[in-house]
Protein backbone atom coordinates (compact mmCIF):
# COMPACT_ATOMS: atom_id res chain seq x y z
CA UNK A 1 -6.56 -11.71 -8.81
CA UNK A 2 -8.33 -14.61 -10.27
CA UNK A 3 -12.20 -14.73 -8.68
CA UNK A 4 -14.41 -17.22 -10.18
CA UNK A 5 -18.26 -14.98 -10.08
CA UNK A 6 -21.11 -14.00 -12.86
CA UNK A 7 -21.51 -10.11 -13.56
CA UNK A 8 -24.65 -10.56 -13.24
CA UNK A 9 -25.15 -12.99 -10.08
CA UNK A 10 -22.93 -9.43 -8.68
CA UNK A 11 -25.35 -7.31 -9.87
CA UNK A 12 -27.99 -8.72 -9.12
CA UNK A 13 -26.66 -8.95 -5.32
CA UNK A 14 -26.10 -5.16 -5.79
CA UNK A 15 -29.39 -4.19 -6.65
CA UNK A 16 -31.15 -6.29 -4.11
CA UNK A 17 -29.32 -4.55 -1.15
CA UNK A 18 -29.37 -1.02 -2.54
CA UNK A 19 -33.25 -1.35 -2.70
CA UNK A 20 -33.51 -2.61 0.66
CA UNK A 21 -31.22 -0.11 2.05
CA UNK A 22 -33.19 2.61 1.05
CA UNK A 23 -35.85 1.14 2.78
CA UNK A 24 -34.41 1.79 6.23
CA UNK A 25 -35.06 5.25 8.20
CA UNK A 26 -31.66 6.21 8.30
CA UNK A 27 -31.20 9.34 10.03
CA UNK A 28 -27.37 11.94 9.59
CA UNK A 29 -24.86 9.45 11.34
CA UNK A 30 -22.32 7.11 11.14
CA UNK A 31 -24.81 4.31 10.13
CA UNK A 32 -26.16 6.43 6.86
CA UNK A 33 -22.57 7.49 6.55
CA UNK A 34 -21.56 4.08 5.64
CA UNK A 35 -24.77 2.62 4.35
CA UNK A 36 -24.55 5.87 1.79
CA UNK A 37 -21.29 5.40 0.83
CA UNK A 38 -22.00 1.88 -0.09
CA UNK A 39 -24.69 3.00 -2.46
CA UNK A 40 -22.55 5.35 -4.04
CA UNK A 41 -19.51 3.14 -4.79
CA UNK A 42 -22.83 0.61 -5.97
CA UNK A 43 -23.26 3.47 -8.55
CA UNK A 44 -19.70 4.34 -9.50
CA UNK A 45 -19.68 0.57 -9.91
CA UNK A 46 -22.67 -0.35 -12.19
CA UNK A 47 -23.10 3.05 -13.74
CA UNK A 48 -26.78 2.77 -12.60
CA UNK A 49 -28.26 6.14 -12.67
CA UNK A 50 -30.63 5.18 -10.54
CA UNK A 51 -28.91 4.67 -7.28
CA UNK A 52 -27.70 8.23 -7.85
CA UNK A 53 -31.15 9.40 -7.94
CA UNK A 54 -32.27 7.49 -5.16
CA UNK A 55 -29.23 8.58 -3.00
CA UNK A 56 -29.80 11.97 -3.93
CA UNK A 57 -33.89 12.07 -2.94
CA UNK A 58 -32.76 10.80 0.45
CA UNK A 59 -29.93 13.14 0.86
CA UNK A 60 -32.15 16.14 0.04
CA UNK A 61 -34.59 15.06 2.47
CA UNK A 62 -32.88 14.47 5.37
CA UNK A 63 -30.91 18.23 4.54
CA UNK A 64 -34.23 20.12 4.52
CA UNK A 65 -35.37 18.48 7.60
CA UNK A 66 -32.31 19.76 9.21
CA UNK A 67 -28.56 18.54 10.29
CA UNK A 68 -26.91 17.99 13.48
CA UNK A 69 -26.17 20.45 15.48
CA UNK A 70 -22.71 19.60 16.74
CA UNK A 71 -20.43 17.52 14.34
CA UNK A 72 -18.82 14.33 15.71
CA UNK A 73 -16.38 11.99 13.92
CA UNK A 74 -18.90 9.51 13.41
CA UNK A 75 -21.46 11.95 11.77
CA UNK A 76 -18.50 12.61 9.36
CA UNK A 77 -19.22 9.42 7.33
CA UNK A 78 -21.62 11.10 5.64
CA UNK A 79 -19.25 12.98 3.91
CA UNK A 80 -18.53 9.99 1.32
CA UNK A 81 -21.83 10.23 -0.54
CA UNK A 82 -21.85 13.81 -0.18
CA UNK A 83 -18.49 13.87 -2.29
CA UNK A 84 -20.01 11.50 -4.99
CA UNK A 85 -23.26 13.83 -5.08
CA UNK A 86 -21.45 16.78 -5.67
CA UNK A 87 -19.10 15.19 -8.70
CA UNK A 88 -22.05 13.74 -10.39
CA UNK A 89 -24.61 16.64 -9.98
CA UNK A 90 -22.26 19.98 -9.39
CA UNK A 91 -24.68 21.02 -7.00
CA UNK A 92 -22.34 22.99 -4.72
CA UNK A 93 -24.68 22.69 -1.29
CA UNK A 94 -23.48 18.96 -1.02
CA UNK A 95 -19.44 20.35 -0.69
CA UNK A 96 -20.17 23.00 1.47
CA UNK A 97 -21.61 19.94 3.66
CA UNK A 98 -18.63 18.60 3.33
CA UNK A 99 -16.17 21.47 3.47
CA UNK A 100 -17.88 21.76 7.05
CA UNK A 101 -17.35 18.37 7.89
CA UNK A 102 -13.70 18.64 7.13
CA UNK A 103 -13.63 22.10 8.80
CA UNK A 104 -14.55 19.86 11.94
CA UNK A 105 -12.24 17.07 11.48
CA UNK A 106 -9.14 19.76 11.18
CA UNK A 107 -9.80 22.40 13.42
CA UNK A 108 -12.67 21.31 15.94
CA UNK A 109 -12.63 17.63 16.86
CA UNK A 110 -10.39 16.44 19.92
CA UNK A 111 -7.21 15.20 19.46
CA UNK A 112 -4.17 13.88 21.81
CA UNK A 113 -0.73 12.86 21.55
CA UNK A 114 0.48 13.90 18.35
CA UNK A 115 -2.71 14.70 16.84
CA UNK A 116 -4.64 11.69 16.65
CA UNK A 117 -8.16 12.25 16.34
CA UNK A 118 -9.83 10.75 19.68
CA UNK A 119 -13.26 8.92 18.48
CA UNK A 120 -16.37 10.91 18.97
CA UNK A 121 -19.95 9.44 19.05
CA UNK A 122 -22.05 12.62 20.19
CA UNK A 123 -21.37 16.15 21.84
CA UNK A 124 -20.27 15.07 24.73
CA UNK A 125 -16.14 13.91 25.22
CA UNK A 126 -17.62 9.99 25.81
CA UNK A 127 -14.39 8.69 25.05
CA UNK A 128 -11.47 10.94 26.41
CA UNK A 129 -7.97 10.36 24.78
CA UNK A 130 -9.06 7.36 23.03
CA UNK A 131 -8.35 5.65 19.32
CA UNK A 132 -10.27 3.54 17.80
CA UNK A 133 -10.16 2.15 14.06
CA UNK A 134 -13.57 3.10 13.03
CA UNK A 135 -12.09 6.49 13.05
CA UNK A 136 -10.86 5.27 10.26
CA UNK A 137 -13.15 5.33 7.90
CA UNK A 138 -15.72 8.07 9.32
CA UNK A 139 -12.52 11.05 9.29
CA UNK A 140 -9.23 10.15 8.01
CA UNK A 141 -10.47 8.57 4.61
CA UNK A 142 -13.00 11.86 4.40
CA UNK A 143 -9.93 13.87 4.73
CA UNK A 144 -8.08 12.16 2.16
CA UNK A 145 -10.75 12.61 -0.59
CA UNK A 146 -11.32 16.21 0.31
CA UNK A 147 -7.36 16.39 0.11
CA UNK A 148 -6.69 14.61 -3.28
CA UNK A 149 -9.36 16.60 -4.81
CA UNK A 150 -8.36 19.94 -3.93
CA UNK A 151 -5.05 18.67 -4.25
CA UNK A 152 -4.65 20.17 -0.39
CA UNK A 153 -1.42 19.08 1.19
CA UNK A 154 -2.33 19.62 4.34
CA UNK A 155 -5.30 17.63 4.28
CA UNK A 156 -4.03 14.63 3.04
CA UNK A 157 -0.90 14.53 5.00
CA UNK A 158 -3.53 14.88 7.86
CA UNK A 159 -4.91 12.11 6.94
CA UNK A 160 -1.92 10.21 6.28
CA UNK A 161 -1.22 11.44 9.59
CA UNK A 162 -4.11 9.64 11.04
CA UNK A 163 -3.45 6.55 9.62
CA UNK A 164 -0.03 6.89 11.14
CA UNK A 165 -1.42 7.43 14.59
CA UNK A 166 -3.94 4.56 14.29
CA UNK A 167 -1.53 1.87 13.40
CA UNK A 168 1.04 3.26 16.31
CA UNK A 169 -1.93 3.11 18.58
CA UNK A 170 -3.75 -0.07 17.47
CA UNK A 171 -1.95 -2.49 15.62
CA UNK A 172 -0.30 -5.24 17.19
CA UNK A 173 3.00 -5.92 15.88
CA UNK A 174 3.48 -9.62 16.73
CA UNK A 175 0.35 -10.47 15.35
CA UNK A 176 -0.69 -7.93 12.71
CA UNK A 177 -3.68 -7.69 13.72
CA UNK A 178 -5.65 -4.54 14.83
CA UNK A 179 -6.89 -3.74 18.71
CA UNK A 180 -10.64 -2.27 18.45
CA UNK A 181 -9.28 0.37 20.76
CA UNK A 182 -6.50 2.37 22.70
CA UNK A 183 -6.62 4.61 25.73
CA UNK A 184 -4.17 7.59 25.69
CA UNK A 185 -4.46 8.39 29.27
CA UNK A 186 -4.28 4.63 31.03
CA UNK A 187 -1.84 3.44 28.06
CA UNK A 188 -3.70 0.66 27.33
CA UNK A 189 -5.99 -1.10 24.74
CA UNK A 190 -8.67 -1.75 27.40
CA UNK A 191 -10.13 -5.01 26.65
CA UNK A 192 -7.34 -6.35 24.13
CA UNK A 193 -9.61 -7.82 21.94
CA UNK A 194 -9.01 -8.17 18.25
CA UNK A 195 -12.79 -7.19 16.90
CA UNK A 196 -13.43 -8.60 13.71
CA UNK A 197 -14.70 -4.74 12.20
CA UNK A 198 -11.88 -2.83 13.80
CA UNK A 199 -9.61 -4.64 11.88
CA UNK A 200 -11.83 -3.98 8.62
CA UNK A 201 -12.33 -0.32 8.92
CA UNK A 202 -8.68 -0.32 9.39
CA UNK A 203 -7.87 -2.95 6.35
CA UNK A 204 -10.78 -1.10 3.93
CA UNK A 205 -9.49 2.15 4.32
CA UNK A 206 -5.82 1.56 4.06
CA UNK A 207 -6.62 -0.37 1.15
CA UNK A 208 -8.10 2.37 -0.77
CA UNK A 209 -5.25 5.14 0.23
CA UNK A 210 -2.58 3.57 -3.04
CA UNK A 211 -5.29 3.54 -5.44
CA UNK A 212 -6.60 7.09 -5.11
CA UNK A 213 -3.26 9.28 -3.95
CA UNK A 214 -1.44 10.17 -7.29
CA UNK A 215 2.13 8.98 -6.24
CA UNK A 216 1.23 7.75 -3.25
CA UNK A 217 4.91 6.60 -2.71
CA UNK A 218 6.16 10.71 -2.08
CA UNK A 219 4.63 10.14 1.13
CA UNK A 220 6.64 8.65 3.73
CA UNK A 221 3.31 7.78 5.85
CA UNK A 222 2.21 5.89 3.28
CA UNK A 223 5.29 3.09 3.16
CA UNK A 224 3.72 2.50 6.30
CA UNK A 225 0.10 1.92 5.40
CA UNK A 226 1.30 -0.28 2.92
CA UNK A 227 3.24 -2.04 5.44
CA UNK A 228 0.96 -2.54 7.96
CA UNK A 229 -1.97 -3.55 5.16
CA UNK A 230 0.53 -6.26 4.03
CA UNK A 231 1.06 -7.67 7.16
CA UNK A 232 -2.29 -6.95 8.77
CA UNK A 233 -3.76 -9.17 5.72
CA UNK A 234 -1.62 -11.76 6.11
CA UNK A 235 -2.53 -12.35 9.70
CA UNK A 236 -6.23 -11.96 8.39
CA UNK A 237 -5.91 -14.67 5.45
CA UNK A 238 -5.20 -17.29 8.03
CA UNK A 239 -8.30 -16.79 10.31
CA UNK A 240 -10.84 -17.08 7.92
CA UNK A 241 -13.59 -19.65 8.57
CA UNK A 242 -14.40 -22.41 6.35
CA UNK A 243 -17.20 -20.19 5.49
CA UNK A 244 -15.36 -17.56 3.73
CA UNK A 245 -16.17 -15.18 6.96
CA UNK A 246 -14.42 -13.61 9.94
CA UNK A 247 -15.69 -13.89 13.30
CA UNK A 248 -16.44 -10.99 15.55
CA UNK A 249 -13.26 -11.94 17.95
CA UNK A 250 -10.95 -12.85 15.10
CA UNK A 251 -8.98 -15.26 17.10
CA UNK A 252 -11.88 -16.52 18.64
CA UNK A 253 -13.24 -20.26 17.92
CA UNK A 254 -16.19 -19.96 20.03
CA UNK A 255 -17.48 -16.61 18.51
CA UNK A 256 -19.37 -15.93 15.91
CA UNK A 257 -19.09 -15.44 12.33
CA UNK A 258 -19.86 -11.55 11.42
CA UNK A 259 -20.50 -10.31 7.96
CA UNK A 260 -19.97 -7.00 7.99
CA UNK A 261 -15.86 -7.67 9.01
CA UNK A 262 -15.56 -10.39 6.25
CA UNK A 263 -17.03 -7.90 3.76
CA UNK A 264 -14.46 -5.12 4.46
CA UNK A 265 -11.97 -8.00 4.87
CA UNK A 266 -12.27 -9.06 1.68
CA UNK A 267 -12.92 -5.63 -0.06
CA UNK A 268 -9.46 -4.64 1.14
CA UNK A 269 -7.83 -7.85 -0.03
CA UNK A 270 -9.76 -7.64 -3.63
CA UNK A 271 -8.59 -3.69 -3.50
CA UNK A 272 -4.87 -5.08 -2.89
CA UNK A 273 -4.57 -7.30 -5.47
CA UNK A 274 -2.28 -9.89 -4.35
CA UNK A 275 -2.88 -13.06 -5.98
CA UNK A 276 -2.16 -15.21 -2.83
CA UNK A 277 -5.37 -13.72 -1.85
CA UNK A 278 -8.03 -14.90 -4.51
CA UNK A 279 -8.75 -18.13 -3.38
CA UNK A 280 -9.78 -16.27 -0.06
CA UNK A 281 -11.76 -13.30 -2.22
CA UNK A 282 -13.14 -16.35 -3.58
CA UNK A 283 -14.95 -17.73 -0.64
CA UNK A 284 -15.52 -14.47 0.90
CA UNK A 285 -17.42 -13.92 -2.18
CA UNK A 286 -19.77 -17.13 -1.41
CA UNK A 287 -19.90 -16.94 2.08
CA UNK A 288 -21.24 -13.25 1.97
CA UNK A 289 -23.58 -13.84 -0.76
CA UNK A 290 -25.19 -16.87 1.34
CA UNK A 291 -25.92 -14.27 3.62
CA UNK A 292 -28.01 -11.56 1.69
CA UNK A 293 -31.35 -12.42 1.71
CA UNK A 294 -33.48 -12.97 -1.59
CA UNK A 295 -35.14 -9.04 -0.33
CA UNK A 296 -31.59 -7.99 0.03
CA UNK A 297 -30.75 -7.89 3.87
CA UNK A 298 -27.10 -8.50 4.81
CA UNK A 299 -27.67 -10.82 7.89
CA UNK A 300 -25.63 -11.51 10.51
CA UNK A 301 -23.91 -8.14 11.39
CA UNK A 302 -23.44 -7.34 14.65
CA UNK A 303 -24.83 -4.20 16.18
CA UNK A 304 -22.92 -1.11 16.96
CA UNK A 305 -20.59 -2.35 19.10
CA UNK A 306 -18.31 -0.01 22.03
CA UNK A 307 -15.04 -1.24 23.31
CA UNK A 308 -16.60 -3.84 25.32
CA UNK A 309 -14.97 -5.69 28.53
CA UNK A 310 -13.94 -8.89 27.65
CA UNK A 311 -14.70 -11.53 25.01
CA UNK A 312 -17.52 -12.82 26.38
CA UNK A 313 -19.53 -9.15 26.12
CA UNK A 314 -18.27 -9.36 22.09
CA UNK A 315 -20.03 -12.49 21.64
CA UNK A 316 -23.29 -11.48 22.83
CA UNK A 317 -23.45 -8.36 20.90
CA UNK A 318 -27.16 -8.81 18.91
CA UNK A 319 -26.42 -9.83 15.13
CA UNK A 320 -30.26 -10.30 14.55
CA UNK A 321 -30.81 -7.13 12.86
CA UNK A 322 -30.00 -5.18 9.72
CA UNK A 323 -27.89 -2.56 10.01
CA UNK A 324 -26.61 0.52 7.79
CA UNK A 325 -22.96 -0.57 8.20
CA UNK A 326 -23.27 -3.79 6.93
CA UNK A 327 -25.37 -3.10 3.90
CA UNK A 328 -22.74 -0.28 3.56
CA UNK A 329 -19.89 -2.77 3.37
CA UNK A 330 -21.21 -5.84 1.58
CA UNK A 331 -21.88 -2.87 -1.14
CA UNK A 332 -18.73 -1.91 -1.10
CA UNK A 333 -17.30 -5.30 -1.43
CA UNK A 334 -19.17 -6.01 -4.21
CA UNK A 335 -18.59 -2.81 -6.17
CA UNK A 336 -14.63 -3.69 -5.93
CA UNK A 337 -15.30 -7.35 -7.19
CA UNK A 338 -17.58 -5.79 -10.15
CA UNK A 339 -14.39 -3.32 -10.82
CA UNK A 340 -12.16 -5.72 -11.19
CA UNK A 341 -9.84 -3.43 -9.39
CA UNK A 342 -7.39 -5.86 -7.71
CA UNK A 343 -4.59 -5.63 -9.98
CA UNK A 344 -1.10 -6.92 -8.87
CA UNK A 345 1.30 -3.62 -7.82
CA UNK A 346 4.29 -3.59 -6.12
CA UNK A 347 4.28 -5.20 -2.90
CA UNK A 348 5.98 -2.76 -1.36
CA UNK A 349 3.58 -0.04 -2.25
């Protein structure tokens, strides 16, 4: 990967959105989940002590004033910077958390066909029998984590598993491209529309399975992640705007350009390393930091979005505000440009 940047114009970006993160009343959900998890790649990143000690102040407060009640998939995300917290301090309350989050993801939450987790938003079955690719990154890439670490088999061929399920489910095999949804019991993907941050929960976390599982290629699953990241991107590279962004309906021309997608986007090409992708890191990289502003909001990111009816509903989805997820992911982004970590591997892995 050849990216043309300043360390410090990076850092700088960094530090600007970590502070204003922090400044948001984020309370145990999928939002902090991924807003948190951008902070802490930010500090595995920079080595700044002070985003773990920031992280951790937050954390600790929003344990004492209690968790939720019932687990859901999407609470899961928090598990991330609960991981990070517990390597860097020891403190062993932050992996019960998580051992308890996993506990949920294996044995509790709903699952159909041949165990794919169905999304779940609250304690209620809102969405019966259904996929969709934020699932992604709130359980399966939890489960992997847990798995590599406690070098658990089971785990991380469940999550392997889950990937598995997700691209049967959502990917569309003409295009490469991702559906934001699937429904198990009408056998459809409702709507059909190709959202701009399914497809980057889906390229982000597929992205990060080859460089964390030691001999990632003993897994069968994983020849197809790697396939379907390959040709997922591919599809991707040619729909980028003259921008350097995504839009929310990736194929699109009359919707809008959405920040958070181009940020996990481009993190998973960065985290891929093919060279045919740095001129399009490149102006990721510009057209994401035109949109952080000097106080360190990400704008433009739409809200949290359902599986919506048609097109039209996508488009007028509210991008006016700041949200966790999109602090979360221009973080992330960032934090793989700063590592340097696209290095060319086999294609094929």
């Amino acid at each position: 990967m050849k990216l043309d940047f300043r360390k410090e114009q990076i850092e700088d970006a960094i530090d600007r959105v970590v502070r204003r993160t922090m400044k948001m009343d984020l309370s145990w959900d999928w939002p902090c989940g991924v807003a948190y998890y951008g902070i802490s790649e930010a500090y595995l990143a920079t080595g700044r002590e002070e985003y773990l000690k920031l992280l951790k102040e937050r954390i600790d407060d929003l344990i004492a004033l209690g968790l939720p009640q019932h687990w859901t998939v999407n609470a899961c995300a928090m598990g991330h910077a609960l991981i990070v917290l517990h390597q860097a301090t020891g403190e062993e309350q932050y992996w019960e958390l998580v051992k308890q989050k996993v506990a949920y993801i294996s044995q509790e939450a709903p699952r159909f066909g041949e165990g794919t987790l169905q999304h779940t938003v609250s304690a209620k079955n809102d969405f019966p029998e259904q996929a969709w690719a934020d699932t992604l990154f709130m359980a399966a890439f939890v489960l992997l984590r847990v798995g590599i670490i406690e070098k658990n088999e089971a785990l991380i061929n469940d999550a392997l598993d889950q990937w598995q399920g997700h691209i049967r489910y959502l990917q569309d095999m003409d295009s490469g491209l991702f559906y934001h949804g699937y429904d198990h019991i009408a056998k459809n993907h409702m709507s059909g529309i190709f959202w701009g941050r399914a497809n980057a929960w889906a390229a982000y976390t597929m992205s990060q399975v080859g460089p964390r599982l030691p001999e990632c290629y003993l897994y069968p699953q994983f020849l197809d992640v790697a396939g379907s990241l390959n040709e997922q991107l591919a599809a991707l590279k040619a729909l980028q705007t003259a921008d350097g962004l995504w839009r929310t309906v990736l194929n699109d021309e009359t919707s809008y350009e959405e920040v958070s997608a181009a940020a996990g986007i481009a993190a998973a090409m960065m985290a891929r390393g093919n060279p045919l992708h740095s001129r399009h890191v490149d102006k990721a990289l510009t057209g994401i930091l035109a949109n952080i502003t000097p106080d360190g909001r990400v704008l433009n990111v739409s809200a949290g979005t359902a599986v919506m009816r048609d097109t039209a509903a996508y488009c007028q989805i509210t991008k006016d505000w700041i949200q966790g997820w999109g602090q979360g992911l221009a973080l992330a982004f960032f934090a793989e440009v700063l590592r340097g970590t696209g290095a060319a591997r086999d294609g094929a892995l």
